[in-house]
Protein backbone atom coordinates (compact mmCIF):
# COMPACT_ATOMS: atom_id res chain seq x y z
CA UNK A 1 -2.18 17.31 -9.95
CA UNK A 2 -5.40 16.74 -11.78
CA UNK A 3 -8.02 15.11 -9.79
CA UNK A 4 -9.96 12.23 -10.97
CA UNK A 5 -11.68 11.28 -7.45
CA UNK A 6 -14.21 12.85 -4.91
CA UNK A 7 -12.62 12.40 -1.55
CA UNK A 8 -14.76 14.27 0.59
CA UNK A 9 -18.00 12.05 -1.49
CA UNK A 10 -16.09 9.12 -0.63
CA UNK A 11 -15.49 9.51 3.04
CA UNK A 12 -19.50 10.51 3.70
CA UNK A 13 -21.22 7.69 1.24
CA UNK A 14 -18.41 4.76 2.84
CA UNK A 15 -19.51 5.85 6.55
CA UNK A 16 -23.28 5.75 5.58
CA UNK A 17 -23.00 2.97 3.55
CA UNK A 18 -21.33 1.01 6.56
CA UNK A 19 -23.70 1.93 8.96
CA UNK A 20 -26.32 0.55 6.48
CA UNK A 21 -24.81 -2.97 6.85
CA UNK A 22 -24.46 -2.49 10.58
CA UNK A 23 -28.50 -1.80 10.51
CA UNK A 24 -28.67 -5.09 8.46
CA UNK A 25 -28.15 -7.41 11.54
CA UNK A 26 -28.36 -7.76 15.27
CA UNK A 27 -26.47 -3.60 15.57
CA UNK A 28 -23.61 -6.10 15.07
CA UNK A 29 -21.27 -6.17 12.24
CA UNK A 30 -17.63 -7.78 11.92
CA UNK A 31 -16.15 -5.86 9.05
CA UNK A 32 -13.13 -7.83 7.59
CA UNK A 33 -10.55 -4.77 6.57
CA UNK A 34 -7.79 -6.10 3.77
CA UNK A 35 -5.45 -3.53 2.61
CA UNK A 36 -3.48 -0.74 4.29
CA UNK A 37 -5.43 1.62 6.46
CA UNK A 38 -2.54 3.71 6.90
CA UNK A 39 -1.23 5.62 4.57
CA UNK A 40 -2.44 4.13 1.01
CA UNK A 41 -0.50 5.58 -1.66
CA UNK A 42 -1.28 3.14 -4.27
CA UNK A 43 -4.81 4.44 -4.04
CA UNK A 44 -4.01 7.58 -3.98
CA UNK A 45 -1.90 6.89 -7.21
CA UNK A 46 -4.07 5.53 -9.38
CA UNK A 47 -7.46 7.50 -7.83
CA UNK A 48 -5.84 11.18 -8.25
CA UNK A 49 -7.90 13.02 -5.26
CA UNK A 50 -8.08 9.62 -2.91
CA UNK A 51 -6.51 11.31 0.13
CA UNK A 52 -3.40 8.33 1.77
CA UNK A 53 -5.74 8.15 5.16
CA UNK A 54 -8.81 8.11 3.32
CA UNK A 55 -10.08 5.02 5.04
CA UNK A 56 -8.51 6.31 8.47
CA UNK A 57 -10.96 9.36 7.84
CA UNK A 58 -13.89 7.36 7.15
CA UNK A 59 -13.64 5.33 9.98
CA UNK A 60 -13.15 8.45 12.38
CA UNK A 61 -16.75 8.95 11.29
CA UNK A 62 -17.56 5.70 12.97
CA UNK A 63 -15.09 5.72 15.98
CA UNK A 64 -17.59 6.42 18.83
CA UNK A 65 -19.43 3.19 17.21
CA UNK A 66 -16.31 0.90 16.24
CA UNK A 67 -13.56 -1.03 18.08
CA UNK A 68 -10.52 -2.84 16.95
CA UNK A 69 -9.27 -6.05 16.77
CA UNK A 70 -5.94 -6.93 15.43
CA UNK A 71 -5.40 -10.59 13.97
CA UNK A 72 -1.79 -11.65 13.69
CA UNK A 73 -0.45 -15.17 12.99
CA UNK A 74 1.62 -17.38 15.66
CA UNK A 75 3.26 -18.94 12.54
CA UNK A 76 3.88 -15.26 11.64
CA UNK A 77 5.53 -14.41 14.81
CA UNK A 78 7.67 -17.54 14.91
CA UNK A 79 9.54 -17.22 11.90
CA UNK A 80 9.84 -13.09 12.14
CA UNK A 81 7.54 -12.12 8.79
CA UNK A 82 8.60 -9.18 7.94
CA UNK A 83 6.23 -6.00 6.15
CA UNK A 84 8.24 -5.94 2.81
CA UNK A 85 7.30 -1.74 2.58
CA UNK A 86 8.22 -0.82 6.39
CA UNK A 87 11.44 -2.74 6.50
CA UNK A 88 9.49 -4.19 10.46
CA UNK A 89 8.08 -7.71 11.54
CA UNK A 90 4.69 -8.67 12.22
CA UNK A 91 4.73 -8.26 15.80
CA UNK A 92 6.32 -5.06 15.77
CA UNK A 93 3.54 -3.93 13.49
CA UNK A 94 1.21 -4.92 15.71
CA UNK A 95 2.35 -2.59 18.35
CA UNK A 96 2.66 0.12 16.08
CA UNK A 97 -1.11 -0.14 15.04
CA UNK A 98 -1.71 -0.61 18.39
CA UNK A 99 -0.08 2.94 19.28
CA UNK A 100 -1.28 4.58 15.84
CA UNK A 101 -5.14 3.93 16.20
CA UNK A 102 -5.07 5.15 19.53
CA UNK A 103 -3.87 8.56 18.52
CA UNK A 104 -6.65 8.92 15.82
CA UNK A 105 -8.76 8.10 18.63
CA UNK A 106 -9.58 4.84 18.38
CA UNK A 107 -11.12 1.80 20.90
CA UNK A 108 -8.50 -0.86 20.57
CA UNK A 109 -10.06 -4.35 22.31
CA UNK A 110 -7.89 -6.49 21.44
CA UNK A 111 -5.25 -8.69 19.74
CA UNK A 112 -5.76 -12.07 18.22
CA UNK A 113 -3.03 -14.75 18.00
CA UNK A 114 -4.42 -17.52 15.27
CA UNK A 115 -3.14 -20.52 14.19
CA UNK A 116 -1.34 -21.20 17.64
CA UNK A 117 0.29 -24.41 18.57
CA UNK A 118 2.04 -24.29 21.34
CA UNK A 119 4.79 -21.60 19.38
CA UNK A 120 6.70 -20.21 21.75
CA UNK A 121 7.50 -17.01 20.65
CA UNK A 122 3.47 -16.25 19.96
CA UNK A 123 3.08 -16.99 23.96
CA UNK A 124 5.83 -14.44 24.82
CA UNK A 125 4.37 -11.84 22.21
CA UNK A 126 1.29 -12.85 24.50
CA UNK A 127 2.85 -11.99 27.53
CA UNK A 128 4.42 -8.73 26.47
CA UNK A 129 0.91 -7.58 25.10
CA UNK A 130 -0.79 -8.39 28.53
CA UNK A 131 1.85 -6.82 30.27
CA UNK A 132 1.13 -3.84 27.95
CA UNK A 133 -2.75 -3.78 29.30
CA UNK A 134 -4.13 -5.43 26.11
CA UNK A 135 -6.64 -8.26 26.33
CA UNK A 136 -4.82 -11.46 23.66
CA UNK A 137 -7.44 -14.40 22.40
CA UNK A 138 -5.93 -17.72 21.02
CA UNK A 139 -7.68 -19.53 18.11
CA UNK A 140 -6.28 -22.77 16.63
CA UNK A 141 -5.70 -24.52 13.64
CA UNK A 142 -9.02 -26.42 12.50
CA UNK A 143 -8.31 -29.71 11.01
CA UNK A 144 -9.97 -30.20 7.14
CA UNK A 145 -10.35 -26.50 6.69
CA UNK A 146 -12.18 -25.13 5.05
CA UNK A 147 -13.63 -28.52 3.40
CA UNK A 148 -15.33 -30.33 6.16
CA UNK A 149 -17.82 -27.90 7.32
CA UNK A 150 -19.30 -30.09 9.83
CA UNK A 151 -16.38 -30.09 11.93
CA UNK A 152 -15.25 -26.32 11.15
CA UNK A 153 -18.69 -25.06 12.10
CA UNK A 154 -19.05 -26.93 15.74
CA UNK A 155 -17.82 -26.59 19.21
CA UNK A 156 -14.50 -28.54 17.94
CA UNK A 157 -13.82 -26.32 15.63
CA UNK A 158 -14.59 -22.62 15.68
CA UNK A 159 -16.34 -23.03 18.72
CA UNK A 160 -12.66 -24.51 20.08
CA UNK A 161 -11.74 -20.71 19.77
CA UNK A 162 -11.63 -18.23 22.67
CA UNK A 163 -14.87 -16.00 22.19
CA UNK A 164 -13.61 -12.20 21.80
CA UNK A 165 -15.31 -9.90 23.76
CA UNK A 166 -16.37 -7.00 21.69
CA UNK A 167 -18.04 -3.96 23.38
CA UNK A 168 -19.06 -1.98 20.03
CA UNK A 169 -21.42 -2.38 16.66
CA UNK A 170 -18.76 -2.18 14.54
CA UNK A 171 -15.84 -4.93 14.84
CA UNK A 172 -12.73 -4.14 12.34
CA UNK A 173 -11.04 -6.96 11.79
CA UNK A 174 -6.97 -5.54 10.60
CA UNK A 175 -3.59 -7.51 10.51
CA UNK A 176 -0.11 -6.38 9.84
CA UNK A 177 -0.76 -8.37 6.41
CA UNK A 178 -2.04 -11.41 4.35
CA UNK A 179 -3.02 -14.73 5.49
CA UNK A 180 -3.01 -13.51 9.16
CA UNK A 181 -6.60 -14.74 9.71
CA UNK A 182 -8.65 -12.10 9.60
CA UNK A 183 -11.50 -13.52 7.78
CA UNK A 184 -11.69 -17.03 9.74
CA UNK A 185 -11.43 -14.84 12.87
CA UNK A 186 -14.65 -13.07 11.56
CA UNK A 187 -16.32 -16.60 10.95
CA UNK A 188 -15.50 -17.93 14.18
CA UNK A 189 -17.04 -14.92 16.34
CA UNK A 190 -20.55 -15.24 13.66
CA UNK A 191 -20.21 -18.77 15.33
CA UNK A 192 -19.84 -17.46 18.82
CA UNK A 193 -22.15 -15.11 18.49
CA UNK A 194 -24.85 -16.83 17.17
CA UNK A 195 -24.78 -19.29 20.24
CA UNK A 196 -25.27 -16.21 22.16
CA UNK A 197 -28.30 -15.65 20.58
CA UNK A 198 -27.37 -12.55 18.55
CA UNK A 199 -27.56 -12.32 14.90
CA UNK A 200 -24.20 -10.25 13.95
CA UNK A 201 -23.07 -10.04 10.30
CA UNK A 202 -20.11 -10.20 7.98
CA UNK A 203 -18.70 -7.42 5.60
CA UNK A 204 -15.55 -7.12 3.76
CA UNK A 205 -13.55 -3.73 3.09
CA UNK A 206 -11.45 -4.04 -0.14
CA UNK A 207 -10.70 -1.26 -2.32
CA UNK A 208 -9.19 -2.68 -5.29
CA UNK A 209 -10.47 -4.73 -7.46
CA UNK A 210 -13.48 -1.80 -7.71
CA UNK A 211 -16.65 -3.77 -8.31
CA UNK A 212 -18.57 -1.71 -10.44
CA UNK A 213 -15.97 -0.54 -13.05
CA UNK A 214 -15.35 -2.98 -16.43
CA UNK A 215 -12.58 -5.61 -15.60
CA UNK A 216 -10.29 -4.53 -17.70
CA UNK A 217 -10.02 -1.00 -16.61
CA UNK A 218 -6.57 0.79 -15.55
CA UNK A 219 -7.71 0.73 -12.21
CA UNK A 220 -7.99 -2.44 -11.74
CA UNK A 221 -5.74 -3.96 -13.62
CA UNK A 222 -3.21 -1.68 -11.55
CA UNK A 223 -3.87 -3.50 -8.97
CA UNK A 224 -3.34 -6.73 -10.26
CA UNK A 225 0.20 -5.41 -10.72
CA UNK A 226 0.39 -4.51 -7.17
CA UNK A 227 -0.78 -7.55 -6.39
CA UNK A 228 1.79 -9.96 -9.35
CA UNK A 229 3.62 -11.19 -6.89
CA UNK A 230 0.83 -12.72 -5.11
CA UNK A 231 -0.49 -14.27 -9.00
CA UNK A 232 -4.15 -12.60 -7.91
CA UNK A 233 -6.76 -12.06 -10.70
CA UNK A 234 -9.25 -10.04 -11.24
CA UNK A 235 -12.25 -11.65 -12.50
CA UNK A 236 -15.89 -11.59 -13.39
CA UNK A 237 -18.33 -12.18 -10.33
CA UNK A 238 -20.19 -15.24 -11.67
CA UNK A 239 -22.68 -15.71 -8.46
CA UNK A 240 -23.63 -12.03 -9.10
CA UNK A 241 -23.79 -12.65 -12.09
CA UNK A 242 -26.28 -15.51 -11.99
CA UNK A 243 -28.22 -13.36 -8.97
CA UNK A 244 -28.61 -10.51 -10.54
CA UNK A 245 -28.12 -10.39 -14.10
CA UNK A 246 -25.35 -8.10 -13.29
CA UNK A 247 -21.67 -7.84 -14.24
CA UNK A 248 -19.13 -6.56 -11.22
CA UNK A 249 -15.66 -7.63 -10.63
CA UNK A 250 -14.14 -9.78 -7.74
CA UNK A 251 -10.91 -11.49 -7.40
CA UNK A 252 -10.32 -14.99 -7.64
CA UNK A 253 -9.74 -15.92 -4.15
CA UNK A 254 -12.66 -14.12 -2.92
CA UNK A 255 -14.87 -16.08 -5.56
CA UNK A 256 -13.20 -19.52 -5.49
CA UNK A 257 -13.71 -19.50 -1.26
CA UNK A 258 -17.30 -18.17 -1.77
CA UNK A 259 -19.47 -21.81 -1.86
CA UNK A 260 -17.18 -22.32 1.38
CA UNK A 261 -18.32 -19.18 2.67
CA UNK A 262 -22.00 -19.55 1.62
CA UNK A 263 -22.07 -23.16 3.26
CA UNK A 264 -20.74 -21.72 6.44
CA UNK A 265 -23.43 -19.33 6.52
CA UNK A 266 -26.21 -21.97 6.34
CA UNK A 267 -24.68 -23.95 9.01
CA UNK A 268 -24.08 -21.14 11.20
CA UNK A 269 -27.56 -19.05 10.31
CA UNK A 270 -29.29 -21.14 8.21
CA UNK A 271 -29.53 -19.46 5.33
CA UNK A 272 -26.46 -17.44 3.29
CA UNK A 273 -27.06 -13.32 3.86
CA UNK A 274 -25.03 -13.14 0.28
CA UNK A 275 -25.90 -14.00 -3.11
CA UNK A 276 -22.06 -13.97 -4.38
CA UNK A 277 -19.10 -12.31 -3.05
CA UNK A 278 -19.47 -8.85 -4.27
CA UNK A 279 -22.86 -8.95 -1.51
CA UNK A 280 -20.34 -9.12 0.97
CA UNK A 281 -18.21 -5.93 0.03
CA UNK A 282 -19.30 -2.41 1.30
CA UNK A 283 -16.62 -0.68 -0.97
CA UNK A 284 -17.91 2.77 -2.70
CA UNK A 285 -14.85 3.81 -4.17
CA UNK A 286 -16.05 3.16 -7.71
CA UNK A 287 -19.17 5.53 -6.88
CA UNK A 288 -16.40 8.45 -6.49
CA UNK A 289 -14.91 8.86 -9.60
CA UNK A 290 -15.62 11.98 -11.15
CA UNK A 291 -13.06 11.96 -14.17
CA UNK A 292 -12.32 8.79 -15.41
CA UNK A 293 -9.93 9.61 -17.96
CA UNK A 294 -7.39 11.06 -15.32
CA UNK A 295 -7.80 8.13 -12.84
CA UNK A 296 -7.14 5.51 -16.16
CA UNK A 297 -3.63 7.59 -17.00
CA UNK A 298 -2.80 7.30 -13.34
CA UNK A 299 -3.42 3.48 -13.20
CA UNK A 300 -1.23 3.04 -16.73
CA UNK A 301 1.76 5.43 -15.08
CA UNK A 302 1.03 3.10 -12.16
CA UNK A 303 1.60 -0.35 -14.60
CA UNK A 304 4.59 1.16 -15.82
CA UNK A 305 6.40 1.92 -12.46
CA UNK A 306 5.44 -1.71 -11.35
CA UNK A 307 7.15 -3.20 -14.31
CA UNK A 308 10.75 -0.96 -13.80
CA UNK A 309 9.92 -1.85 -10.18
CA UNK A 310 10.03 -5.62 -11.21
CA UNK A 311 12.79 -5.22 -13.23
CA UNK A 312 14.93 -3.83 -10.51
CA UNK A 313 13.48 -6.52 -7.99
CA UNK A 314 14.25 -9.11 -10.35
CA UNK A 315 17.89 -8.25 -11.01
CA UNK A 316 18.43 -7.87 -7.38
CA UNK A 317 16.95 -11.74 -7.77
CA UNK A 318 13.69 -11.06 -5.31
CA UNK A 319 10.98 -11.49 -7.88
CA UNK A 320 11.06 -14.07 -10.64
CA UNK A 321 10.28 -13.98 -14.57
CA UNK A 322 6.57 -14.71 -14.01
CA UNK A 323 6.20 -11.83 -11.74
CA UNK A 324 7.92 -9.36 -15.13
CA UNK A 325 5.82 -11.66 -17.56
CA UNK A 326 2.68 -11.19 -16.07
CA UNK A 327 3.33 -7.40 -15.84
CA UNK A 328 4.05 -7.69 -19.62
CA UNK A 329 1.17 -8.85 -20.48
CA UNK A 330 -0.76 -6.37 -17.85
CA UNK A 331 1.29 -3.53 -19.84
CA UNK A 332 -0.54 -4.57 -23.16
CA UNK A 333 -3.73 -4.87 -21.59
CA UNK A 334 -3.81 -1.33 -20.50
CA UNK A 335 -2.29 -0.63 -23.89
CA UNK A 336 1.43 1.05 -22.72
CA UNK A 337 4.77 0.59 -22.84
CA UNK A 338 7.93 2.09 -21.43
CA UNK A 339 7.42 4.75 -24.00
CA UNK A 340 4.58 6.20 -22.63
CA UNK A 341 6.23 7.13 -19.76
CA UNK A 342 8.00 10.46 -20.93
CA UNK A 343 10.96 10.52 -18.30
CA UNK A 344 11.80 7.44 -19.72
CA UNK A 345 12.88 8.72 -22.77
CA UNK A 346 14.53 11.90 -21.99
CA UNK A 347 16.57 10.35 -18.82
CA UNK A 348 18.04 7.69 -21.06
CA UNK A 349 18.75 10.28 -23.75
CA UNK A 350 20.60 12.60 -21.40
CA UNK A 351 22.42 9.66 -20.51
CA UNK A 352 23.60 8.76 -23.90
CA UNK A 353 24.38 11.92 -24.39
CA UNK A 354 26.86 12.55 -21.89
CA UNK A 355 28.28 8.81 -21.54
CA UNK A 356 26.85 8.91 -17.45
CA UNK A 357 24.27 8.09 -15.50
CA UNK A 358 21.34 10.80 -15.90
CA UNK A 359 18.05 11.33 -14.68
CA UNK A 360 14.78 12.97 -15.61
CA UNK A 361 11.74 14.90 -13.89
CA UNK A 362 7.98 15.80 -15.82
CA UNK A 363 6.86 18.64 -13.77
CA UNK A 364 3.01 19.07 -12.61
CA UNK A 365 2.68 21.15 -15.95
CA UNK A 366 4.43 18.63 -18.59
CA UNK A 367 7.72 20.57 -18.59
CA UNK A 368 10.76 17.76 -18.42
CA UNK A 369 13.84 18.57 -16.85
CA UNK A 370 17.25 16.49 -17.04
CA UNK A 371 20.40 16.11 -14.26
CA UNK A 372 23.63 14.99 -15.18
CA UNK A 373 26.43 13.35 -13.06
CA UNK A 374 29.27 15.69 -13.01
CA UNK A 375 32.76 15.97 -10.60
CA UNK A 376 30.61 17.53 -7.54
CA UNK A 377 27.04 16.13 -8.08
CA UNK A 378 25.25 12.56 -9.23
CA UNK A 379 22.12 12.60 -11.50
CA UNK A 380 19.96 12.70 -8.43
CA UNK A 381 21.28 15.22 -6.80
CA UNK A 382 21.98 17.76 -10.00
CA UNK A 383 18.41 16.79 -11.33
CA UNK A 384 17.15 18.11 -7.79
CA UNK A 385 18.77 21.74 -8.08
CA UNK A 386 18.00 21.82 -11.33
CA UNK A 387 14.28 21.19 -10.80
CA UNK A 388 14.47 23.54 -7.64
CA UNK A 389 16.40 26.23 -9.90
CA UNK A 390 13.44 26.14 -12.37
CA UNK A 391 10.27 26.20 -10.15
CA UNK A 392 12.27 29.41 -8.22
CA UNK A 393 12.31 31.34 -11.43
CA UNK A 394 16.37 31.40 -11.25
CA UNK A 395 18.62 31.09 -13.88
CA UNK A 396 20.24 27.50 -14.72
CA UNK A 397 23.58 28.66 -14.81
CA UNK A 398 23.49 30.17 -11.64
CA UNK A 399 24.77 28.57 -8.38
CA UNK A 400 22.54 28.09 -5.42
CA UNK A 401 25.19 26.12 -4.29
CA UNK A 402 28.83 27.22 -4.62
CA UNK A 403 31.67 24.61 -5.24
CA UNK A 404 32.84 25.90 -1.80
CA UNK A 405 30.13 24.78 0.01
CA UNK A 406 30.92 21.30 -1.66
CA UNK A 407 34.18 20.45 -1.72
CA UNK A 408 34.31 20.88 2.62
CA UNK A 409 31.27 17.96 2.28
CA UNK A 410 33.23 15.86 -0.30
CA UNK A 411 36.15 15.90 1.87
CA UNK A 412 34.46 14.68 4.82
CA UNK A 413 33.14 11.96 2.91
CA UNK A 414 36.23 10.52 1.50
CA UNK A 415 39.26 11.68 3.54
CA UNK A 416 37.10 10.64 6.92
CA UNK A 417 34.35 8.70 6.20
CA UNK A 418 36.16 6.53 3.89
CA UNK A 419 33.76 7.05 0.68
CA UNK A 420 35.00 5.81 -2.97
CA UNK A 421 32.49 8.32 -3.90
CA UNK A 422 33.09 12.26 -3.67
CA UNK A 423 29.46 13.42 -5.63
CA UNK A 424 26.69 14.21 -3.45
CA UNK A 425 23.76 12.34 -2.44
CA UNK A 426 20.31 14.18 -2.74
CA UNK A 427 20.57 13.98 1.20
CA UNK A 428 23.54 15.33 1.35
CA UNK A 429 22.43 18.40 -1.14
CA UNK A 430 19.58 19.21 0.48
CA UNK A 431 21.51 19.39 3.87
CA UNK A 432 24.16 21.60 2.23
CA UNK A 433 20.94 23.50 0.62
CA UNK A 434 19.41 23.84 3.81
CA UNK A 435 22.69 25.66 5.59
CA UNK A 436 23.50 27.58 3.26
CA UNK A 437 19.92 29.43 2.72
CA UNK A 438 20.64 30.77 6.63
CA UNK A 439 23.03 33.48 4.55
CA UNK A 440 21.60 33.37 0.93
CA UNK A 441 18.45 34.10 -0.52
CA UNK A 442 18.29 32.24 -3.27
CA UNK A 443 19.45 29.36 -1.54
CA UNK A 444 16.04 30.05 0.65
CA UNK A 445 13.59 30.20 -2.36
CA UNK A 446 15.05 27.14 -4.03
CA UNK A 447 14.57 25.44 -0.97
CA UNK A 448 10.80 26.81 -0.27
CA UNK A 449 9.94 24.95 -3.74
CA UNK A 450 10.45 21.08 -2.30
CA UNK A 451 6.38 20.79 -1.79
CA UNK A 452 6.26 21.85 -5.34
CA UNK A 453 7.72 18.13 -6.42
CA UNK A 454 5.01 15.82 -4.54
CA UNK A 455 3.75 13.82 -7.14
CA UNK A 456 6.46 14.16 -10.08
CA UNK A 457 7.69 11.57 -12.09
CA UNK A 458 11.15 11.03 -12.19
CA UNK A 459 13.36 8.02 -14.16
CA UNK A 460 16.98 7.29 -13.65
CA UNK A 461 19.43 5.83 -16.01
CA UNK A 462 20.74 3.35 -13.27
CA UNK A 463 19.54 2.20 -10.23
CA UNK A 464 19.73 4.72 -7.07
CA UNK A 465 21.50 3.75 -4.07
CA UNK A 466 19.06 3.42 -0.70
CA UNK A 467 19.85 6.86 0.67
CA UNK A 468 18.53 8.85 -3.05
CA UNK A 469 15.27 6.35 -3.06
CA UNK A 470 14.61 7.63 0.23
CA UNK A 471 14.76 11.24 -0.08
CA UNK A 472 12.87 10.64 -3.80
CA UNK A 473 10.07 8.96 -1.44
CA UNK A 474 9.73 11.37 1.36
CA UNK A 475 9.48 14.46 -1.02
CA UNK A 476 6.23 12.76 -2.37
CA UNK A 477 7.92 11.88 -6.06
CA UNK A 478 6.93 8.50 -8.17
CA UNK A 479 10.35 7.48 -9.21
CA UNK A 480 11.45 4.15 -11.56
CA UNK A 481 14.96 3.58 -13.00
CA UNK A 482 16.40 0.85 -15.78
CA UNK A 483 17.41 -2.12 -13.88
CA UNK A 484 21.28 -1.33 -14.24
CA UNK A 485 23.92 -1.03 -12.00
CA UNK A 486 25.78 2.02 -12.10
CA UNK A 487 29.24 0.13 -11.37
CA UNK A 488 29.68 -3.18 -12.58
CA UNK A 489 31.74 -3.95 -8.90
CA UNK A 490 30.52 -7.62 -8.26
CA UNK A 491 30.93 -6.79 -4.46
């Protein structure tokens, strides 16, 4: 994979340059953390280099000086919200970051329930987390927020809030997701604070949209087709602007609740620490590209793969026409189209070719590779031993994996199982793969060349059942497919 991003120059210049902001106020900071700390693999898509636990690693830097509190909301753990990308709900989540930042070594202080009213399953998710050994704080719905900042900014508003008591410099503010409160739960504790007597600041952690790149660059408009769903927009900073003379890039929900913000500040402080929004980021990601050219053909892959990704979703009638329109349009922005994604092309021609679903693979190296569906194998599963076959050194026409060792799975599938269909999964092939290379060595070698796929593109003909998307997933590989049903069963 070509890199297009200094990892190790990001991980040392993010530390320092949070430490800086610490230094800024009372050796107090509340650092508001949006995104995924865990495993972020849309960075590390469209910044080739940016490592998935990139901010997890940064943050180890700061662990002996850091705690964690987790926001979640009690309207969020009354109706179930679930994380769309884990398939879990909030609460779970909670537990699970719980569990994971204490592994990585991490000062967990405690849990935040916002927006509570009396909900009763937020109290028993309170319970359980006390029973658990974890310290829970309440904070409550503020009537006229964020408008009347008289109220919002006095002891009937934030100061209604239980005070969290925070041990450390650094405060990261995390939630399962959006709108839990992480930002208001920040606010509130500047409030609390600053009755205390102690001056502690406010910084927010956002990777995309990258400040100091031009607005319209892949990289960020990638991310406003991450983000279509939620109609975010990247825009011009205009308070920077007008403070500096300088052009950076925000998005529109950070600048439209800025004067809010700003006013807040005055009441609380005085005076506003920021100038505009982009003041209050600490994000150097934008400082760490060292080829642009890669990290711009990694954001328009990116585009594309959103827009089959739409396609599917909307078919499957859990996105709506603007959400494909507005990727349109973000598609001629960056200049692309389904063309420029080679797969594309060659899976679709394989697959009017032989009157079948097919599927493609481009290889680290360019070279494109095709799998048909035949009598033993789908398109999945024959483009996998195919791509195996060829990054082994082995000839195509030979066998890694007899029709022997087939048929015994086929039959289990339909004669016990009750499957309508006899061709293999890419599970199921890499299972039979995986026995067999116990007696065969060229079953071995094949298999030894999985780590070679992380990061290939592959395209499908028709959409993939769960189990293929899966395995396609875990082996690392950025797949799309036409939004097309390979039966045309309506149940």
């Amino acid at each position: 994979m070509k890199i297009g991003f200094d990892n190790d120059k990001y991980l040392s210049m993010q530390s320092e340059h949070i430490k800086e902001r610490i230094s800024q106020f009372d050796n107090k900071l509340y650092l508001e953390f949006g995104g995924k700390l865990f495993d972020d693999y849309h960075a590390s898509r469209v910044l080739p280099g940016f490592a998935p636990d990139s901010k997890l690693k940064m943050l180890e830097q700061l662990s002996d000086h850091a705690e964690i509190v987790i926001v979640i909301s009690a309207g969020d753990i009354e109706k179930n919200k679930v994380r769309g990308d884990l398939g879990i709900t909030y609460d779970i989540d909670v537990l699970r970051l719980i569990d994971a930042f204490k592994e990585r070594g991490f000062f967990v202080g405690s849990v935040v329930i916002t927006q509570y009213s009396g909900q009763a399953g937020a109290m028993a998710f309170k319970g359980k987390l006390e029973n658990l050994g974890i310290k829970v704080y309440l904070h409550y719905p503020i009537a006229g927020y964020p408008s009347n900042i008289p109220f919002i900014v006095s002891d009937e508003g934030y100061g209604k809030n239980e005070y969290i008591e925070t041990t450390r410099p650094l405060v990261i503010v995390t939630a399962p997701g959006p709108g839990s409160g992480k930002m208001a739960t920040c606010l509130s504790q500047l409030y609390h604070e600053h009755k205390r007597g102690i001056h502690a600041g406010y910084a927010k952690f956002e990777t995309f949209p990258i400040w100091n790149i031009p607005l319209k660059h892949p990289v960020n408009l990638a991310y406003e087709a991450a983000t279509a769903d939620l109609n975010d927009v990247n825009m011009i900073d205009p308070f920077h602007l007008e403070a500096y003379g300088e052009t950076t890039v925000n998005y529109n929900r950070d600048v439209e609740i800025f004067p809010v913000l700003s006013a807040i500040f005055e009441r609380i402080f005085g005076k506003c620490p920021y100038q505009s929004p982009t003041d209050m980021g600490v994000n150097m990601a934008g400082n760490c590209i060292i080829d642009d050219e890669v990290c711009r053909e990694a954001s328009r892959q990116e585009i594309i793969r959103r827009y089959y990704q739409a396609l599917e979703n909307r078919l499957e009638e859990s996105s709506t026409d603007e959400e494909v329109f507005k990727l349109e349009l973000l598609m001629k922005q960056a200049g692309v189209s389904t063309e420029n994604r080679r797969v594309t092309t060659a899976a679709l021609e394989r697959a009017e070719a032989t009157g079948a679903p097919a599927a493609a693979i481009e290889l680290e190296d360019g070279r494109i590779l095709t799998g048909k569906t035949s009598d033993l194998l789908g398109a999945s599963a024959a483009l996998l031993l195919n791509t195996l076959k060829e990054l082994a050194g082995l000839p195509h026409k030979l066998h890694v994996l007899s029709p022997s060792a087939i048929e015994p799975i086929q039959k289990l599938k339909t004669d016990y199982l009750g499957s309508k269909n006899p061709r293999l999964h890419t599970d199921e092939v890499l299972i039979a793969l995986s026995s067999t290379a116990a007696a065969s060595d060229v079953a071995k070698l094949a298999l030894e060349q999985l780590p070679k796929l992380k990061g290939c593109q592959v395209h499908s003909s028709v959409m993939l059942s769960t189990v293929d998307k899966k395995v396609f997933k875990k082996l690392g590989i950025q797949l799309t497919s036409e939004p097309v049903y390979e039966h045309k069963k309506i149940y």
